[in-house]
Each structure stands twice: as structure tokens, then as C-alpha cells.
C-alpha atoms as a PDB file:
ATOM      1  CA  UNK A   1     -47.372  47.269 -16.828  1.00  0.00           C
ATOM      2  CA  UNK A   2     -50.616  49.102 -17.649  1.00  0.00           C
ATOM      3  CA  UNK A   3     -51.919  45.510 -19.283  1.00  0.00           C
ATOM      4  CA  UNK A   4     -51.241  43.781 -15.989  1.00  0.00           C
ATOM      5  CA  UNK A   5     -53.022  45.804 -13.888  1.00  0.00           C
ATOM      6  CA  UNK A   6     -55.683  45.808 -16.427  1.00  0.00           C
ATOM      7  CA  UNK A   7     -55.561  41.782 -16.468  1.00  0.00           C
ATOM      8  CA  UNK A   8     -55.666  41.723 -12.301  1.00  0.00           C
ATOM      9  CA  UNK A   9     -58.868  44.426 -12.574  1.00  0.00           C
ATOM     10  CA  UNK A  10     -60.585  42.504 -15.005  1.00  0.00           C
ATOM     11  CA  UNK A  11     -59.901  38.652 -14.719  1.00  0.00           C
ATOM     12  CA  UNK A  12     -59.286  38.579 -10.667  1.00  0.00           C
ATOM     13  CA  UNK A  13     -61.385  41.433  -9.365  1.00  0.00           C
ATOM     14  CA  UNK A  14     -64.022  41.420 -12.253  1.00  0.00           C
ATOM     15  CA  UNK A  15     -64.537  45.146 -13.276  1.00  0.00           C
ATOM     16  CA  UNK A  16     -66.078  45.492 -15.999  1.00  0.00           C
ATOM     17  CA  UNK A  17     -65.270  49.154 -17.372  1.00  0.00           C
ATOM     18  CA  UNK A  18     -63.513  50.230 -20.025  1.00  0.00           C
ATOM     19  CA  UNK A  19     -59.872  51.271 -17.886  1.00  0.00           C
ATOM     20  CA  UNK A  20     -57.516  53.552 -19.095  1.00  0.00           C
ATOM     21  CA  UNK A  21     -54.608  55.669 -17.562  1.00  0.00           C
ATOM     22  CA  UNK A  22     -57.504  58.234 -16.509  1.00  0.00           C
ATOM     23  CA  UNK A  23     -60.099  56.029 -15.058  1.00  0.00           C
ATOM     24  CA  UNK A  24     -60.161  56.771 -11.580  1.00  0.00           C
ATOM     25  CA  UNK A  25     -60.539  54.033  -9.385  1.00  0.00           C
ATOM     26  CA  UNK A  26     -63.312  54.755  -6.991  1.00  0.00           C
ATOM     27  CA  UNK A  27     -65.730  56.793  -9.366  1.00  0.00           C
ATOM     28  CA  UNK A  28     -65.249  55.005 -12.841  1.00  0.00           C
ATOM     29  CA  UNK A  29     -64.134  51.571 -11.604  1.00  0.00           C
ATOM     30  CA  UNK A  30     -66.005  51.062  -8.557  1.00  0.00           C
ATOM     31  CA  UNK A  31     -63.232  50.035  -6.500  1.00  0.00           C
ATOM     32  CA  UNK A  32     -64.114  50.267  -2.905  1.00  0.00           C
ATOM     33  CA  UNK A  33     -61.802  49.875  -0.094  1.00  0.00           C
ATOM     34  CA  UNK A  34     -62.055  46.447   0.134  1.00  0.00           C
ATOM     35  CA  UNK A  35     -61.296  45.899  -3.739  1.00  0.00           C
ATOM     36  CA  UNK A  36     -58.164  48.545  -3.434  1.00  0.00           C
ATOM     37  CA  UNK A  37     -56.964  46.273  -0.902  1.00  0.00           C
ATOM     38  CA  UNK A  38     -57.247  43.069  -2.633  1.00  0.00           C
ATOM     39  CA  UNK A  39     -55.458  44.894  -5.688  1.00  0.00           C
ATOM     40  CA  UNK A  40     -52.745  46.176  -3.468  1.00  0.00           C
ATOM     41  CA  UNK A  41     -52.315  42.270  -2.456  1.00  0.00           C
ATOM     42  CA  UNK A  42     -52.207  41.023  -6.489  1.00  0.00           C
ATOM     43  CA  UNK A  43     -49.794  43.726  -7.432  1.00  0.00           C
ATOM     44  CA  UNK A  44     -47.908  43.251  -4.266  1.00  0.00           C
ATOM     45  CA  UNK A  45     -47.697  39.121  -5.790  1.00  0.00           C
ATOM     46  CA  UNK A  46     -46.844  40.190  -8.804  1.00  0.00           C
ATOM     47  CA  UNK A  47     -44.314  42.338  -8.556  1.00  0.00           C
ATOM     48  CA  UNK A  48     -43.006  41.553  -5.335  1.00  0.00           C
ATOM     49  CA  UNK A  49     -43.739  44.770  -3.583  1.00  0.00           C
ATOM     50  CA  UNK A  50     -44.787  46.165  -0.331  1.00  0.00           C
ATOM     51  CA  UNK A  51     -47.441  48.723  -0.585  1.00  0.00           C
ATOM     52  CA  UNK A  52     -47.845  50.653   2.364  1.00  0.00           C
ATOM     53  CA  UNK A  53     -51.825  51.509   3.821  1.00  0.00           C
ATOM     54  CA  UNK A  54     -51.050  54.969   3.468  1.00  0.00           C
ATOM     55  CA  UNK A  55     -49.846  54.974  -0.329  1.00  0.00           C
ATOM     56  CA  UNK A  56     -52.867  52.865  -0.937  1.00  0.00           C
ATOM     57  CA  UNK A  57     -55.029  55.856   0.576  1.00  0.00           C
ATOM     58  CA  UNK A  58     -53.438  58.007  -2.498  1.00  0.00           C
ATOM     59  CA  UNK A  59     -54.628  56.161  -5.344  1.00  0.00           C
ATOM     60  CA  UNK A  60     -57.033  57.995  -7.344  1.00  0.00           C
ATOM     61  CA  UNK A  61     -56.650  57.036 -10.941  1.00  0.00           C
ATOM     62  CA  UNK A  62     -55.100  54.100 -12.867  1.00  0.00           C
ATOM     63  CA  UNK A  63     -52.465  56.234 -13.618  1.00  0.00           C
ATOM     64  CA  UNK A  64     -51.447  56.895 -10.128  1.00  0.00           C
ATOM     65  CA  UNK A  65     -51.363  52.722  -9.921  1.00  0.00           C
ATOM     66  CA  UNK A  66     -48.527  52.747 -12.515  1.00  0.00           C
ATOM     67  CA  UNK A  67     -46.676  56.217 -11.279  1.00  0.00           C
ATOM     68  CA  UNK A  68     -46.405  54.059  -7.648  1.00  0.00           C
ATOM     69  CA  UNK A  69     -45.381  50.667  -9.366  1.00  0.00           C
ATOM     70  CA  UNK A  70     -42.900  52.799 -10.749  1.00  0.00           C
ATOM     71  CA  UNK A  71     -41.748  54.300  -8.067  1.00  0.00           C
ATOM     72  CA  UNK A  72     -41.040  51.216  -6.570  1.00  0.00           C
ATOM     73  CA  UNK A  73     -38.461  50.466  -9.618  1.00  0.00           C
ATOM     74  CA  UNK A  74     -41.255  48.218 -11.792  1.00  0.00           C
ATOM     75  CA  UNK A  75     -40.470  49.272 -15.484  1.00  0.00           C
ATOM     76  CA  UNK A  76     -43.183  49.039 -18.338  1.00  0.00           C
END
């Protein structure tokens, strides 16, 4: 799971930093709002998932991204 959303970050949305579980999104990764919601979309293809606006607003770190995908019964 954590090389997928690695592969959407790097190959579809083109960030460039090193990511790991503690990388947090906005500060480390540069993800703006714009960029969470285009990885919300990806992961939502990928997985087949709804994720809702207001778990979006809760994601802080990479591992947060997995904890959610999770949640929603994805297994590693």
C-alpha cells in the first residue's frame, strides 16, 4: 500500500521528495489543496473508495494516508 501511494505521488502528481510514513504532506511534500484533492481522486481509482472532503481535511502525514486506506478495509 505504502508503494502505491508512493507511485501515485511520484509518477502522477510529480513530487519529488524523499516520502516516508512521516513525511507530512503539506510541509515536506508540498501538497496543496489542490494536489490533496487530485490524490484523493487516484486513490479513490485505485482502490475503489469514497473519500469524504472532511477526512481529506485530516491528512497530515503519509502515514495518516495509509491509517485511512485502512480504515476503509484496503490491506497492505
Amino acid at each position: 500500500m505504502l508503494e502505491v501511494v508512493k507511485n501515485v505521488l511520484k509518477d502522477q502528481l510529480g513530487v519529488e521528495e524523499e516520502i516516508n510514513l512521516e513525511s507530512r504532506l503539506r510541509e515536506d511534500l508540498n501538497i496543496d489543496s489542490l494536489l490533496a484533492v487530485q490524490l484523493s481522486v487516484l486513490l479513490e481509482n485505485e482502490y475503489n473508495i469514497d473519500i469524504t472532503e472532511e477526512e481529506l481535511s485530516k491528512l497530515m502525514t503519509i502515514k495518516d494516508v495509509l491509517d485511512l486506506l485502512e480504515q476503509k478495509g484496503i490491506k497492505a
